[in-house]
N, C-alpha and C. Protein backbone atom coordinates (compact mmCIF):
# COMPACT_ATOMS: atom_id res chain seq x y z
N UNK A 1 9.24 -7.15 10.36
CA UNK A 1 8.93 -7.49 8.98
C UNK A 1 7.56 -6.97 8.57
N UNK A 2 6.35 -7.36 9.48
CA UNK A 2 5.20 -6.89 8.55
C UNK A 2 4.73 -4.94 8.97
N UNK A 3 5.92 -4.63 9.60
CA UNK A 3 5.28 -3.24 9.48
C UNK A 3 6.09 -2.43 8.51
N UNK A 4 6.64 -3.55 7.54
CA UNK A 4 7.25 -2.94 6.09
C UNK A 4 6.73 -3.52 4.71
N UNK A 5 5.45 -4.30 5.06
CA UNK A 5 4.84 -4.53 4.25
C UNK A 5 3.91 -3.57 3.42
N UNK A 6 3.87 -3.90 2.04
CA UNK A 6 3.07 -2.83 1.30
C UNK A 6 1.85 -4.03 0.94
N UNK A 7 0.97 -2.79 0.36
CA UNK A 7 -0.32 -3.52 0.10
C UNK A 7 -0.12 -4.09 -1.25
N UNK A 8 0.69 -4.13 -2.36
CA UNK A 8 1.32 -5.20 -3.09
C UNK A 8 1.88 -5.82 -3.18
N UNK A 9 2.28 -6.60 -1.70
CA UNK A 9 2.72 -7.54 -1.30
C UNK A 9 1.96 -8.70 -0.65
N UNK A 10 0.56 -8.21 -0.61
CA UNK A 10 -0.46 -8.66 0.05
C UNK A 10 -2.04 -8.65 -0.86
N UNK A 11 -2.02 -8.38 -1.80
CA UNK A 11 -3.29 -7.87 -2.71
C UNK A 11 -3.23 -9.46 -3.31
N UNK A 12 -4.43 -9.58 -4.20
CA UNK A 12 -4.40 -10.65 -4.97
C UNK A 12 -4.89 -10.04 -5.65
N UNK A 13 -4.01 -10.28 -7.08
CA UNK A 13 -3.44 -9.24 -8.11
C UNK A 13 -4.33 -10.08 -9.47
N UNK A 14 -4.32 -8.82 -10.65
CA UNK A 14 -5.18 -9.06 -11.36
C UNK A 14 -6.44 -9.33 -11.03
N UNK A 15 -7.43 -8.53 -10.26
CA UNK A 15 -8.79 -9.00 -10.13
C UNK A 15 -9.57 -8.91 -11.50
N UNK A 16 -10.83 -9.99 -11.35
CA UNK A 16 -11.62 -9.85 -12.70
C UNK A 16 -12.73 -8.37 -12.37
N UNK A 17 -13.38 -8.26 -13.06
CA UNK A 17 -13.85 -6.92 -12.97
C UNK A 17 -14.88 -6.70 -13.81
N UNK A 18 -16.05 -5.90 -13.92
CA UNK A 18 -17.40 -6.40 -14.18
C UNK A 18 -18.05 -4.76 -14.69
N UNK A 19 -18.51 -4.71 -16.08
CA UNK A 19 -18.93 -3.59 -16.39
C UNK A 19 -20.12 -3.26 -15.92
N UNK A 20 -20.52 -2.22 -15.70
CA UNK A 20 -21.66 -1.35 -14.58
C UNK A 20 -23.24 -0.84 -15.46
N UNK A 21 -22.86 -1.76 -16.91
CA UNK A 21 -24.02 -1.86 -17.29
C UNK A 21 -24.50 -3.40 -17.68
N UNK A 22 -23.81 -4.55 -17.05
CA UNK A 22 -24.22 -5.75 -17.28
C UNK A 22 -25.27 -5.25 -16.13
N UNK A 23 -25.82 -6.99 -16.39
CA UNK A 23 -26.93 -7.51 -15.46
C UNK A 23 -26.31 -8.15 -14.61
N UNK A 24 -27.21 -7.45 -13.07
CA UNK A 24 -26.36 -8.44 -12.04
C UNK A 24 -26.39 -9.81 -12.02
N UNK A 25 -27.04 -10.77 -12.61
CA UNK A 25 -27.07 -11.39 -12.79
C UNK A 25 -25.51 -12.15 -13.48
N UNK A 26 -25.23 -11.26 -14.16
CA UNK A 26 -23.84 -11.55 -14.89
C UNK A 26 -22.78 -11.61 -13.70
N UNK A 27 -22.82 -10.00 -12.93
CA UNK A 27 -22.09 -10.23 -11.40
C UNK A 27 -22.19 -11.64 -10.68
N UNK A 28 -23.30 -11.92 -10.29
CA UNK A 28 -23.41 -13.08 -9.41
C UNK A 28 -22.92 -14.30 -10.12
N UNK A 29 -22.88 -14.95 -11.04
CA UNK A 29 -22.55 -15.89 -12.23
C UNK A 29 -20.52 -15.82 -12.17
N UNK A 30 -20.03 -14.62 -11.86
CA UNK A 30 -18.44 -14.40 -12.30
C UNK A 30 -18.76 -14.59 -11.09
N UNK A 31 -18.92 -14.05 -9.93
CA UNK A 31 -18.38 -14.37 -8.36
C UNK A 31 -18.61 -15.96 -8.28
N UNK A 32 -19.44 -16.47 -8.69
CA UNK A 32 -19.66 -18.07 -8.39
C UNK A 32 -18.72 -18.56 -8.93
N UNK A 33 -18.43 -18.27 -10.38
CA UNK A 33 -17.85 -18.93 -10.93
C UNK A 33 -15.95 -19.23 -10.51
N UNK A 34 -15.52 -17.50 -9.94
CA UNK A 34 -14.39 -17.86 -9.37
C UNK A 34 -14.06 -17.66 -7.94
N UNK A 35 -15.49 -18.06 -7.03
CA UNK A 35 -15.36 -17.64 -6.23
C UNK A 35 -14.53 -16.55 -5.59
N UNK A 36 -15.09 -15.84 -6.09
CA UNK A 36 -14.92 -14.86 -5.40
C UNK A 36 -16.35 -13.54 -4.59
N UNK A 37 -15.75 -12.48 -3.86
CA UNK A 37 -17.05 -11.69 -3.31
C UNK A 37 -17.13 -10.40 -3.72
N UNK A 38 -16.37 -9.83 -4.12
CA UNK A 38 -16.05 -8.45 -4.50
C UNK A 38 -15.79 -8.55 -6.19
N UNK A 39 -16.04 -7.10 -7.01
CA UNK A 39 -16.20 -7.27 -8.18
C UNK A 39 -15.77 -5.63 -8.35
N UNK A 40 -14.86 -5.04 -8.74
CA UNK A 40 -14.43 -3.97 -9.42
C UNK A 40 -15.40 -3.44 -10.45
N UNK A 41 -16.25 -2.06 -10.40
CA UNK A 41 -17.42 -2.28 -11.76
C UNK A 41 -16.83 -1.09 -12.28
N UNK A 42 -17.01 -1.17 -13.34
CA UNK A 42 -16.08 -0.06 -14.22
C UNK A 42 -17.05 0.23 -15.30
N UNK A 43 -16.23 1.18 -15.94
CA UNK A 43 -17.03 1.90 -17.16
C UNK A 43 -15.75 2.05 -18.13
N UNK A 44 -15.78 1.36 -19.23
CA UNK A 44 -14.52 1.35 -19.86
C UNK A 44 -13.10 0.73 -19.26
N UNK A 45 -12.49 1.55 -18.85
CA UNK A 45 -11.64 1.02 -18.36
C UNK A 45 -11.31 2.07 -16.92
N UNK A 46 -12.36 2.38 -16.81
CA UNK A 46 -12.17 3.81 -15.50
C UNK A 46 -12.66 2.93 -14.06
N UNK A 47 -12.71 2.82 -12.81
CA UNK A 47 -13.33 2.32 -11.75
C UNK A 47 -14.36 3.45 -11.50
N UNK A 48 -15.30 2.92 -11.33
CA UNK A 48 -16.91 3.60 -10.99
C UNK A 48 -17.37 3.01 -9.72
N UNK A 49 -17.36 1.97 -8.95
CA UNK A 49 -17.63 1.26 -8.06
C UNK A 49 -17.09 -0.28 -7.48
N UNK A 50 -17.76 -0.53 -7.04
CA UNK A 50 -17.80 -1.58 -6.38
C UNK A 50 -19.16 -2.59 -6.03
N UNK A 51 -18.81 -3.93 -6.67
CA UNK A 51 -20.34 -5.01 -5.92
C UNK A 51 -19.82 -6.22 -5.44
N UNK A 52 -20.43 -6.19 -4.65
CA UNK A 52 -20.09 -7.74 -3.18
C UNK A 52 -21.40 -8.09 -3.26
N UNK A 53 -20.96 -9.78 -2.58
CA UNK A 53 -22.04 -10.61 -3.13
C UNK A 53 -22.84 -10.64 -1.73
N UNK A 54 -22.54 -9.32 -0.59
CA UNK A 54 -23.48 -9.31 -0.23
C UNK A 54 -24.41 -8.22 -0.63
N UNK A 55 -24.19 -7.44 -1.63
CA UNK A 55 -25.03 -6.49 -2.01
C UNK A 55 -26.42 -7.56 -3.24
N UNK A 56 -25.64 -8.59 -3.94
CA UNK A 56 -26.60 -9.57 -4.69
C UNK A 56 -27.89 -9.71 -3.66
N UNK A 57 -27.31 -10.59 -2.42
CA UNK A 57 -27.97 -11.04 -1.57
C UNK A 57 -29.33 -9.80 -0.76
N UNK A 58 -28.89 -9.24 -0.74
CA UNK A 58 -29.72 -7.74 -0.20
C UNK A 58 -30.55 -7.53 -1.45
N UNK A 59 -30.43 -7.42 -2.56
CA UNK A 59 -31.42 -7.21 -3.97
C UNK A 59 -32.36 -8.53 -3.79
N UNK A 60 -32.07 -9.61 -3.17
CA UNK A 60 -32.56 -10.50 -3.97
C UNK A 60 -33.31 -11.18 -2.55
N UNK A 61 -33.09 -10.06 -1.57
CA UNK A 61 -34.39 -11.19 -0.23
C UNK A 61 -35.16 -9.46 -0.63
N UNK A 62 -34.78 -8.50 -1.02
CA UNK A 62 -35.88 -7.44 -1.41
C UNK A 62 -36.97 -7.85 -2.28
N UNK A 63 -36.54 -9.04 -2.87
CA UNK A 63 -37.22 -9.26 -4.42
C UNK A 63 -37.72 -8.18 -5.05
N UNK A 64 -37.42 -6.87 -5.19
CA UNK A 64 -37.84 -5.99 -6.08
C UNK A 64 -37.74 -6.44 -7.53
N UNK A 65 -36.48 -7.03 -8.21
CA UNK A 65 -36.79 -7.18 -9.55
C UNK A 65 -35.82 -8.56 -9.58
N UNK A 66 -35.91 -9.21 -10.52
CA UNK A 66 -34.76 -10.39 -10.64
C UNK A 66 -33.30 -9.84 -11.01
N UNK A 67 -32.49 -10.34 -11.35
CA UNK A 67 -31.10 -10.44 -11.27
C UNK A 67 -31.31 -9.93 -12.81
N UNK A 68 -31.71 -10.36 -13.43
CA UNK A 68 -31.09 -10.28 -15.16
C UNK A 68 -31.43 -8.74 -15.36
N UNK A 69 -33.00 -8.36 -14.64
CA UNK A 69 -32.99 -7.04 -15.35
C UNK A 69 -32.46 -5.74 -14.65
N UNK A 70 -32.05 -6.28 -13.00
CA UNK A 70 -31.43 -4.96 -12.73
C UNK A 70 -29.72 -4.82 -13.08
N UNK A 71 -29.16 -3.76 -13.39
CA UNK A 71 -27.92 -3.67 -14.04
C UNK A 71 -27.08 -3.43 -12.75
N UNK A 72 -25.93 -3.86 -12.90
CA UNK A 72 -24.70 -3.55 -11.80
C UNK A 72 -24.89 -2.35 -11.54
N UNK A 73 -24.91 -1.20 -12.29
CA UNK A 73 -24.72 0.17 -11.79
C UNK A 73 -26.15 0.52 -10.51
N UNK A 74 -27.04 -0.51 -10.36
CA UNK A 74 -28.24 -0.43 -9.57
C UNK A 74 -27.84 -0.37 -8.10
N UNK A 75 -26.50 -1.60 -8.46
CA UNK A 75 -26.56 -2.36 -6.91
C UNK A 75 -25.04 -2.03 -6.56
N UNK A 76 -24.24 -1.05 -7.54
CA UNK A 76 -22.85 -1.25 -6.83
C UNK A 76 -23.03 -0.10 -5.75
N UNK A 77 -21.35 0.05 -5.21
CA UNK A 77 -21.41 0.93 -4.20
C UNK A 77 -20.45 1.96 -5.21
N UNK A 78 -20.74 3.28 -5.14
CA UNK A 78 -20.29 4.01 -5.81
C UNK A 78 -18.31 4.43 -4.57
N UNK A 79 -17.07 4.93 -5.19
CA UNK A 79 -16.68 5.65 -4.87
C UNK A 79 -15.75 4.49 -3.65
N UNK A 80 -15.29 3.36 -4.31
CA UNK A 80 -14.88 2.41 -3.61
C UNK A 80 -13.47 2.55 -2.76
N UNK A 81 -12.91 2.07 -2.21
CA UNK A 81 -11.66 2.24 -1.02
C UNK A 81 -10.70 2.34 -1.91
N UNK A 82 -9.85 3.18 -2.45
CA UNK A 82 -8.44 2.69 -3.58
C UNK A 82 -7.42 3.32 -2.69
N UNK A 83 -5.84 2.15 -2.97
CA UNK A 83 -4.99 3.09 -2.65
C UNK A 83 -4.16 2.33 -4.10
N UNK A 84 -3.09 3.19 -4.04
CA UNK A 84 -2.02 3.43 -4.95
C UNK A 84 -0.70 1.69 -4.52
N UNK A 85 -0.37 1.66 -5.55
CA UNK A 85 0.55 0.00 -4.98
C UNK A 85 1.94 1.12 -3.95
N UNK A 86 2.59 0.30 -3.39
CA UNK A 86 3.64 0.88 -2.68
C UNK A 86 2.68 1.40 -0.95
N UNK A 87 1.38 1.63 -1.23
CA UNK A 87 0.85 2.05 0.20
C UNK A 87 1.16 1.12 1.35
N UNK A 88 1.44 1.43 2.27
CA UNK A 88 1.92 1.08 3.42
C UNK A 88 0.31 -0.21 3.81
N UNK A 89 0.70 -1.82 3.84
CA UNK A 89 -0.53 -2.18 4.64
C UNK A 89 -0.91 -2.14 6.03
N UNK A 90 -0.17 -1.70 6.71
CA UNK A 90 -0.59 -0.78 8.19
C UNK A 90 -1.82 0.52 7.85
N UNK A 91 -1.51 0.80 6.86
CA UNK A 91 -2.07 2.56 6.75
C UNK A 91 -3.53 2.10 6.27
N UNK A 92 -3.35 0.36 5.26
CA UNK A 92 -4.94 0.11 4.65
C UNK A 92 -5.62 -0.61 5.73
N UNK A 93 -5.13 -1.30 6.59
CA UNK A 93 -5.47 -2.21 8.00
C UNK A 93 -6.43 -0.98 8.57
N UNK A 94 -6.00 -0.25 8.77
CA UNK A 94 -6.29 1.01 9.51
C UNK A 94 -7.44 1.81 9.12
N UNK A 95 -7.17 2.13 7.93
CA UNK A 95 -8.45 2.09 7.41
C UNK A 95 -9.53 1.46 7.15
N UNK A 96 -9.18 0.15 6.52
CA UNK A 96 -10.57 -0.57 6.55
C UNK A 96 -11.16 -0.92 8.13
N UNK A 97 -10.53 -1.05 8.93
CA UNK A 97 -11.09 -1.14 10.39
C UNK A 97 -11.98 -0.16 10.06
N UNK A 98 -11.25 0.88 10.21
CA UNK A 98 -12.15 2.48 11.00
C UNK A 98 -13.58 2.40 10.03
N UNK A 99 -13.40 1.76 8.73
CA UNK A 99 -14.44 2.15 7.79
C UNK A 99 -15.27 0.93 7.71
N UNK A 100 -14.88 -0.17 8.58
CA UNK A 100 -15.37 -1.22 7.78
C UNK A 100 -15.55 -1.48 6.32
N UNK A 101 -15.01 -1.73 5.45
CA UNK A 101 -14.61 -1.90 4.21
C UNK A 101 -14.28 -3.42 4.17
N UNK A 102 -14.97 -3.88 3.59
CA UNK A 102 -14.74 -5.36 3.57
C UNK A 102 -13.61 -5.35 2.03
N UNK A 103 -13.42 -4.83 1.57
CA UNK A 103 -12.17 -4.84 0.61
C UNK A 103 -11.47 -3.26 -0.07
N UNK A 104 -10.18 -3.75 -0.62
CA UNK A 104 -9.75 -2.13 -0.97
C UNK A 104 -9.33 -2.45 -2.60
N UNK A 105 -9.69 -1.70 -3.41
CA UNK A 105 -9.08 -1.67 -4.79
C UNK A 105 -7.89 -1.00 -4.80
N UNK A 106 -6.67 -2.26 -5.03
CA UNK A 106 -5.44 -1.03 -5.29
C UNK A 106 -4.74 -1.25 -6.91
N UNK A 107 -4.69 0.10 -7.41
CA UNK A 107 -4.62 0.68 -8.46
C UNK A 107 -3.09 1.47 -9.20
N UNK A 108 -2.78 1.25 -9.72
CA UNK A 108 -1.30 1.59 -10.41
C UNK A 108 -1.69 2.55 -11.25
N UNK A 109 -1.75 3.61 -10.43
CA UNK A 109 -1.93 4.79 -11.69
C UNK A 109 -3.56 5.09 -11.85
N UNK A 110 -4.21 5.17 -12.87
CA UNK A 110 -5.51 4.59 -12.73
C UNK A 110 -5.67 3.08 -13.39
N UNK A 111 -4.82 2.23 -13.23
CA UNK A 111 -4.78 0.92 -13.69
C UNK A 111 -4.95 0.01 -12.35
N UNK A 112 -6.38 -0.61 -12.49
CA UNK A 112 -6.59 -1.58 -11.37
C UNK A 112 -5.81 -3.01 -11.31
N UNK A 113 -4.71 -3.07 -10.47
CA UNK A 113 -4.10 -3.98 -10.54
C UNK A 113 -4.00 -5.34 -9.68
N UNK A 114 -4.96 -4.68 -8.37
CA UNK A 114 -5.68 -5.66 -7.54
C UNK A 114 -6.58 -5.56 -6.66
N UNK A 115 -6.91 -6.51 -5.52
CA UNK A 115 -7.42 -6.55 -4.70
C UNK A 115 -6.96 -7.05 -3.56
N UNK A 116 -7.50 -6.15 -2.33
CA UNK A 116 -6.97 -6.70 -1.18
C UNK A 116 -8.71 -6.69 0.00
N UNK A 117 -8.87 -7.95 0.19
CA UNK A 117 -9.97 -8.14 1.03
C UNK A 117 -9.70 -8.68 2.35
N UNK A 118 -10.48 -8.69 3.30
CA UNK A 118 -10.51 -9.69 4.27
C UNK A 118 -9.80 -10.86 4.67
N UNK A 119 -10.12 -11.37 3.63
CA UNK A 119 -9.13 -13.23 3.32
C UNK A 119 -8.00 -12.83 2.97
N UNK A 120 -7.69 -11.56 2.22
CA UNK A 120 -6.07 -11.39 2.02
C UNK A 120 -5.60 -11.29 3.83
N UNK A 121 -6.33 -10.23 4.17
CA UNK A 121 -5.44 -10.02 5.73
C UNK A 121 -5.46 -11.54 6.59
N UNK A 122 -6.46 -12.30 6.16
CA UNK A 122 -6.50 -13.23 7.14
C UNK A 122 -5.11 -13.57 7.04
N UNK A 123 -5.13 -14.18 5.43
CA UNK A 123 -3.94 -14.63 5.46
C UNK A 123 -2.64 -14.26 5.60
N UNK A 124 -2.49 -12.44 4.89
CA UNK A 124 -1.41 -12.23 5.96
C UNK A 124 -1.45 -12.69 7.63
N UNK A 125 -2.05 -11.96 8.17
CA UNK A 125 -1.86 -12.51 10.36
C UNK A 125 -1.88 -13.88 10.44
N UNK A 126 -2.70 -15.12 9.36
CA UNK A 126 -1.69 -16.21 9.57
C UNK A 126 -0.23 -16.51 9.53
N UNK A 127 0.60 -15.93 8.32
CA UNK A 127 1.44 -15.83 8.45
C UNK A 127 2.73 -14.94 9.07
N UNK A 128 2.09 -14.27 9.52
CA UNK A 128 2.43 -13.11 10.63
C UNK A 128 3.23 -14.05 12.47
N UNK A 129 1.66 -14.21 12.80
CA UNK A 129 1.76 -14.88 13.96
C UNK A 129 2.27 -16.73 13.86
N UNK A 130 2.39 -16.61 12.65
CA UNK A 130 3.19 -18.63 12.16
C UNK A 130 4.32 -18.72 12.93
């Protein structure tokens, strides 16, 4: 069974998503708010990056500037993990190992339609090995 799993079977779908000229401050505020760690940063409606709330945390024992005035596009990671829905989740397992990638944006077209992190796989191999 799970080596016919796709990674939209496993994503948690509809992620919220965070424009790359707010203030991180705005980032850190939406991750609290729905807990969550990862944040899709976009420009319109295009994907430009990626920010995790351990990249907040890294800005903010730097203390170079506060949260409000540096902008997402400061602190994301440019050029984030995407695959296409229907991708095999063996093929993204595999990858995020080799890359360490603590999450993958998967995308319908260029339409971001979810996310698949860490806590997704956990919870797949819980229910794997159940």
């Amino acid at each position: 069974m799970s080596e016919h799993l796709t990674i939209d079977d496993c994503m948690s779908p509809g992620p919220y998503t965070i424009d790359v000229e707010l203030p991180a401050s705005q980032a850190k505020k939406l991750m609290s708010e729905h807990a969550i760690r990862h944040l899709p940063v976009v420009e319109g409606e295009r994907l430009v990056g990626i920010i995790s709330v351990r990249d907040l945390y890294i800005m903010q024992a730097e203390k170079v500037e506060g949260l409000e005035t540096v902008r997402v596009r400061a602190l994301m990671k440019d050029d984030p993990y995407c695959v296409q829905v229907g991708t095999s989740l063996r093929d993204v397992a595999i990858n995020m190992n080799a890359h360490k990638y603590g999450c993958t944006v998967v995308k319908d077209g260029e339409k971001i339609v979810g996310l698949f992190t860490t806590v997704d796989a956990m919870r797949v191999l819980a229910n794997v090995i159940a």
